[in-house]
Protein backbone atom coordinates (compact mmCIF):
# COMPACT_ATOMS: atom_id res chain seq x y z
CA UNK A 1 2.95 -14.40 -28.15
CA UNK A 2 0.37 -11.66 -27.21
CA UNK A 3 -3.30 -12.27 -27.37
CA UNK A 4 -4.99 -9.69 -28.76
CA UNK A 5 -8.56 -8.15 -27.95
CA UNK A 6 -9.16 -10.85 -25.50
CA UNK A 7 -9.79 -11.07 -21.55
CA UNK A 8 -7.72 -11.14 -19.04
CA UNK A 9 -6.61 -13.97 -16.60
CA UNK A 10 -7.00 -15.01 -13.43
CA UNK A 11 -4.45 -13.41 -10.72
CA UNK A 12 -1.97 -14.85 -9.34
CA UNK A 13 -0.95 -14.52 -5.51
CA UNK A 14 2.38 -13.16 -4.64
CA UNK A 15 2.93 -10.23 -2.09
CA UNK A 16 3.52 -6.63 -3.02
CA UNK A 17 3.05 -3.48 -1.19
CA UNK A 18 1.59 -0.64 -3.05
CA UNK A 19 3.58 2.29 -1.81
CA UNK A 20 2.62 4.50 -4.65
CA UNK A 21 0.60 4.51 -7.55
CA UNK A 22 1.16 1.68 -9.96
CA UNK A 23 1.86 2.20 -13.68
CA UNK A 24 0.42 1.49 -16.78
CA UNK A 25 -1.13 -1.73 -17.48
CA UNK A 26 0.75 -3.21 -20.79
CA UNK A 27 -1.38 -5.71 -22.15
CA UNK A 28 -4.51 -7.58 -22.55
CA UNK A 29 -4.68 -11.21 -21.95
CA UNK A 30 -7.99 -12.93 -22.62
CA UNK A 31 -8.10 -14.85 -25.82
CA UNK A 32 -11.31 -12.73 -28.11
CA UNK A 33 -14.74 -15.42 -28.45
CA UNK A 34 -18.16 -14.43 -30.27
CA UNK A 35 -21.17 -14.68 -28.28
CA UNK A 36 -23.82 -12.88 -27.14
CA UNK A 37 -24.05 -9.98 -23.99
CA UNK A 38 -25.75 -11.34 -20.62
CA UNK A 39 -26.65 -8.80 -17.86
CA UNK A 40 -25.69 -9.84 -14.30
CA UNK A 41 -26.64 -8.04 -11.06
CA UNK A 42 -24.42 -6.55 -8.26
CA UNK A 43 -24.76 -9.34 -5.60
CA UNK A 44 -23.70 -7.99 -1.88
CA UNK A 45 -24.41 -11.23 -0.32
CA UNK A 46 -23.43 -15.24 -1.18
CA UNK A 47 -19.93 -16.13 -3.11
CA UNK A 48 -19.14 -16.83 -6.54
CA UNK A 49 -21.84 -18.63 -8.29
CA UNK A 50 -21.69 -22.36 -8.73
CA UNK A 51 -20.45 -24.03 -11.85
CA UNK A 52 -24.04 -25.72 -12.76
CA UNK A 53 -24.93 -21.73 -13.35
CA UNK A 54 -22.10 -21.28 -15.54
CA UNK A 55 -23.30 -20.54 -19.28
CA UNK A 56 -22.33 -23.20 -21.49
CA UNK A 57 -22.07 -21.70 -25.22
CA UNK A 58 -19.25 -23.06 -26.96
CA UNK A 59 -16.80 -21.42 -29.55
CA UNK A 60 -15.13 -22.56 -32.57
CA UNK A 61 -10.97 -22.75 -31.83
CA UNK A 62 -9.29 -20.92 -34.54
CA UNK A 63 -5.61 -22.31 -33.57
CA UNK A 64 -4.06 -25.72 -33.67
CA UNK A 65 -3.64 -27.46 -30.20
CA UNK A 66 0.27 -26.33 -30.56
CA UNK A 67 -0.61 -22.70 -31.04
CA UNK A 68 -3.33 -22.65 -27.88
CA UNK A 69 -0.51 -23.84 -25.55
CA UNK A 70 1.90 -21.70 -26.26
CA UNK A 71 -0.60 -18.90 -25.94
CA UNK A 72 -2.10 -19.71 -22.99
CA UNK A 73 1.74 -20.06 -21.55
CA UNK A 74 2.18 -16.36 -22.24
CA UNK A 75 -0.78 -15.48 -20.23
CA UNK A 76 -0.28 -13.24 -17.48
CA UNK A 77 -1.02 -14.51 -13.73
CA UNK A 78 -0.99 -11.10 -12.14
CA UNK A 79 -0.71 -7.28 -12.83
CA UNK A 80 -3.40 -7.93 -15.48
CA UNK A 81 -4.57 -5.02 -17.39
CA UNK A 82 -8.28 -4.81 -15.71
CA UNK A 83 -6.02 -5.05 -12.10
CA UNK A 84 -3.86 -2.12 -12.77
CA UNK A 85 -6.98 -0.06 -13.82
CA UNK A 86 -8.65 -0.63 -10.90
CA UNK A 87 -6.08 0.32 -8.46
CA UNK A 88 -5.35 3.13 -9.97
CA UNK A 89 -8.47 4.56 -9.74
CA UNK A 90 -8.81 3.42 -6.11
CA UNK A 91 -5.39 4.58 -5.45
CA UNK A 92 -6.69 7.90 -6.77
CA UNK A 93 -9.97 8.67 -4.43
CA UNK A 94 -6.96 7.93 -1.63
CA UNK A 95 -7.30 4.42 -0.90
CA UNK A 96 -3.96 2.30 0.03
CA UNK A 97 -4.13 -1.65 -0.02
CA UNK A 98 -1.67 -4.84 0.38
CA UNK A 99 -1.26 -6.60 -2.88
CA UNK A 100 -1.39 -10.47 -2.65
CA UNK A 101 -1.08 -11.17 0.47
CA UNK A 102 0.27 -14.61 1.51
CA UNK A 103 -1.79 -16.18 4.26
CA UNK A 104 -5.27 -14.53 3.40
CA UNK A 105 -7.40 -17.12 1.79
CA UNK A 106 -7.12 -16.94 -2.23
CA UNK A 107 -4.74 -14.76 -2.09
CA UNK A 108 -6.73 -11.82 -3.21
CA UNK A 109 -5.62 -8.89 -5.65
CA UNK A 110 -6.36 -6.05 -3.10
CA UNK A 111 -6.54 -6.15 0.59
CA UNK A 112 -8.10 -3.16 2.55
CA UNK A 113 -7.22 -4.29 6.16
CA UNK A 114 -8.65 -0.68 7.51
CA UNK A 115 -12.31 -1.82 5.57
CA UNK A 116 -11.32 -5.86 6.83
CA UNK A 117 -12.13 -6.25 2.99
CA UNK A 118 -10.26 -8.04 -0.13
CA UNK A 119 -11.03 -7.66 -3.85
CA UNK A 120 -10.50 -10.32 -6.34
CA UNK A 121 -10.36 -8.91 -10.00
CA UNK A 122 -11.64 -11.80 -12.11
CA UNK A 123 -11.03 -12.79 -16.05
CA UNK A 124 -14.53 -13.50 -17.10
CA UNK A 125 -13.34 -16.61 -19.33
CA UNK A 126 -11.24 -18.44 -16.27
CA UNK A 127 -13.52 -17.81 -13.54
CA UNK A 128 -16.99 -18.18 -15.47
CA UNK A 129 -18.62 -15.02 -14.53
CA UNK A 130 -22.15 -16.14 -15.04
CA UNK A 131 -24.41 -14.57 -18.08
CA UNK A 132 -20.95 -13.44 -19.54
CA UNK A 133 -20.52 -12.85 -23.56
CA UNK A 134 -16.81 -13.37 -22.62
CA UNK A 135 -17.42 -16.68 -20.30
CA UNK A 136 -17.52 -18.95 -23.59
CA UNK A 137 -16.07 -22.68 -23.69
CA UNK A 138 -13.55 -23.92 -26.57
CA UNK A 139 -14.68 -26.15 -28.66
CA UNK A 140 -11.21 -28.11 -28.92
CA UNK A 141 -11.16 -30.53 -26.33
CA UNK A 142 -14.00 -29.42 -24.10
CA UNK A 143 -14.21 -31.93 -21.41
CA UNK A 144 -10.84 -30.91 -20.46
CA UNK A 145 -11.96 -27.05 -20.02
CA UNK A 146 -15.02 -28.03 -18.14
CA UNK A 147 -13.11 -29.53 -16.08
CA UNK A 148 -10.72 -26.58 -15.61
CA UNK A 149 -13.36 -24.45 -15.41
CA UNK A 150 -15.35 -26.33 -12.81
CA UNK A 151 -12.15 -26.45 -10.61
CA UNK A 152 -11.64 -22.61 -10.85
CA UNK A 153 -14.75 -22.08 -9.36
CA UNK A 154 -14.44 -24.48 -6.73
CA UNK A 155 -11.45 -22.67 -5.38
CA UNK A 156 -13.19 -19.41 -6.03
CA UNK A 157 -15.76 -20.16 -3.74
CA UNK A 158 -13.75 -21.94 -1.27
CA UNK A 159 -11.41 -18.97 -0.75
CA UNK A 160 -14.61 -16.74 -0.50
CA UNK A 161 -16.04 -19.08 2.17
CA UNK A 162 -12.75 -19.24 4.32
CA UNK A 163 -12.14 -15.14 3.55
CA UNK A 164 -15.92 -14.27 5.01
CA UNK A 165 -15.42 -17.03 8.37
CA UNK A 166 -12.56 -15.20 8.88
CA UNK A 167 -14.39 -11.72 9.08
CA UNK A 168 -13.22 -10.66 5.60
CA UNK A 169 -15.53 -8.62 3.38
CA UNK A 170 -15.24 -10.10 -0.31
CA UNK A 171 -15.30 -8.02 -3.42
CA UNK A 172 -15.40 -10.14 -6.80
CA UNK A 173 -14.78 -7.28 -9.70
CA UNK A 174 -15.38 -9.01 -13.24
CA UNK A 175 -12.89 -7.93 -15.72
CA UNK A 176 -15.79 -7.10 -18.29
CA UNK A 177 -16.50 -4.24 -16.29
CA UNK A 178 -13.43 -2.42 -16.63
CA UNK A 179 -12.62 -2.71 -20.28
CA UNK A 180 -13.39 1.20 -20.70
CA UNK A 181 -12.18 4.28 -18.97
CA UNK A 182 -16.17 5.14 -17.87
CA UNK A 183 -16.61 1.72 -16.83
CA UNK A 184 -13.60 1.67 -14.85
CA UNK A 185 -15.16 4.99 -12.78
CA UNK A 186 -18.55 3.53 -13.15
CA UNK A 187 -17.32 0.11 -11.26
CA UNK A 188 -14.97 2.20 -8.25
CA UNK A 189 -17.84 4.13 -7.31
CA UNK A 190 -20.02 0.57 -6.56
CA UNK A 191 -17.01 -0.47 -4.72
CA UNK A 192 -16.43 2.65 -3.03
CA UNK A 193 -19.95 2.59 -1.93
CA UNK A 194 -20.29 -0.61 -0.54
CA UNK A 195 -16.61 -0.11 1.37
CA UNK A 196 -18.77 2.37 3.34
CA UNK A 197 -21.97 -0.07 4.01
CA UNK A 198 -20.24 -2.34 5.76
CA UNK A 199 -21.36 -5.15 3.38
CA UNK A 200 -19.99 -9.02 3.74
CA UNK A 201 -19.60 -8.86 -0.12
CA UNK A 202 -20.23 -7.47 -3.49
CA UNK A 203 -20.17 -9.02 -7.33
CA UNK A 204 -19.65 -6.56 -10.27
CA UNK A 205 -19.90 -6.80 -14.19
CA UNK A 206 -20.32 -4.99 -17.11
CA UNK A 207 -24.22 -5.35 -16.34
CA UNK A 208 -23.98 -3.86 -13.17
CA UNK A 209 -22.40 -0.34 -14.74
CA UNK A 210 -24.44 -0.41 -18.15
CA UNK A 211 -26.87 2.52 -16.85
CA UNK A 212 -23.97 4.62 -16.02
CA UNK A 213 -22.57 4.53 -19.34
């Protein structure tokens, strides 16, 4: 069952080469919550932030317990809308990456071995992007999403620790900043720009790109 105006998950990791540009993204996959807009900042130092920084507003679940699992079952693990977006705009300004890749820490969406740097394209909701309207908790059963939540960004920050010891640049692209087409340009020019600084890593949300708008 689709989820409709929602955000999208996290990716999952299995290799793909990216020959040629991909096609069209077919659906969204982040379940829609109320809450309010929070600002972050482009960070281009540090990891993912730690779960005690993760907001903790709650929202009321409008489905039984029945309904939620077999939504969240549908829920893609890779190929996400907000992915697709974003490598087609990279693919367009000429840039060619390894999807995936098996044996690089996390697994990341994008590898750019020429720039020794990896993006991850992150659901706001599953990884808790800090500050986020869209990084809400359920109110069904919320010691067991805490606890999800709190192990997501363990491995988040894990993977980015092992990626930059290994000489890896990091890229962490929030999904709430590429839910529009001016966003989406908005977001590959940061990430352009900080390919060329040379950089150990870089954080973007929809706060980071609200000027540009």
């Amino acid at each position: 069952m689709p989820i409709r105006n929602g955000a999208w998950p996290p990716t999952s990791r299995d290799a793909n080469p990216s020959p040629s540009p991909p096609g069209p993204a077919n659906r969204s996959t982040m379940p829609k919550v109320a809450g309010k807009s929070g600002a972050s900042r482009i960070r281009v130092s540090g990891c993912i932030p730690g779960p005690d920084a993760e907001a903790r507003r709650q929202m009321a679940d409008i489905v039984d317990r029945q309904t939620r699992s077999r939504m969240m079952s549908g829920i893609r693990g890779k190929d996400t809308k907000p992915e697709m977006v974003l490598r087609r705009a990279l693919h367009a300004r000429g840039f060619r990456y390894r999807l995936h890749g098996k044996g690089v820490p996390g697994r990341p969406d994008m590898i750019l071995a020429k720039h020794r740097a990896v993006i991850f394209v992150h659901g706001c909701f599953w990884h808790r992007h800090e500050g986020c309207r869209y990084a809400t908790t359920p109110a069904t059963q919320p010691e067991f999403w805490q606890a999800k939540f709190a192990a997501n960004v363990r491995r988040d920050r894990a993977a980015c620790e092992a990626l930059m010891a290994d000489g890896w640049r990091v890229a962490t692209i929030w999904e709430c900043a590429l839910r529009k087409p001016n966003q989406v340009t908005a977001t590959c020019a940061a990430l352009v720009s900080w390919l060329a600084t040379g950089a150990p890593s870089i954080e973007i949300g929809e706060g980071d790109i609200r000027d540009t708008e």
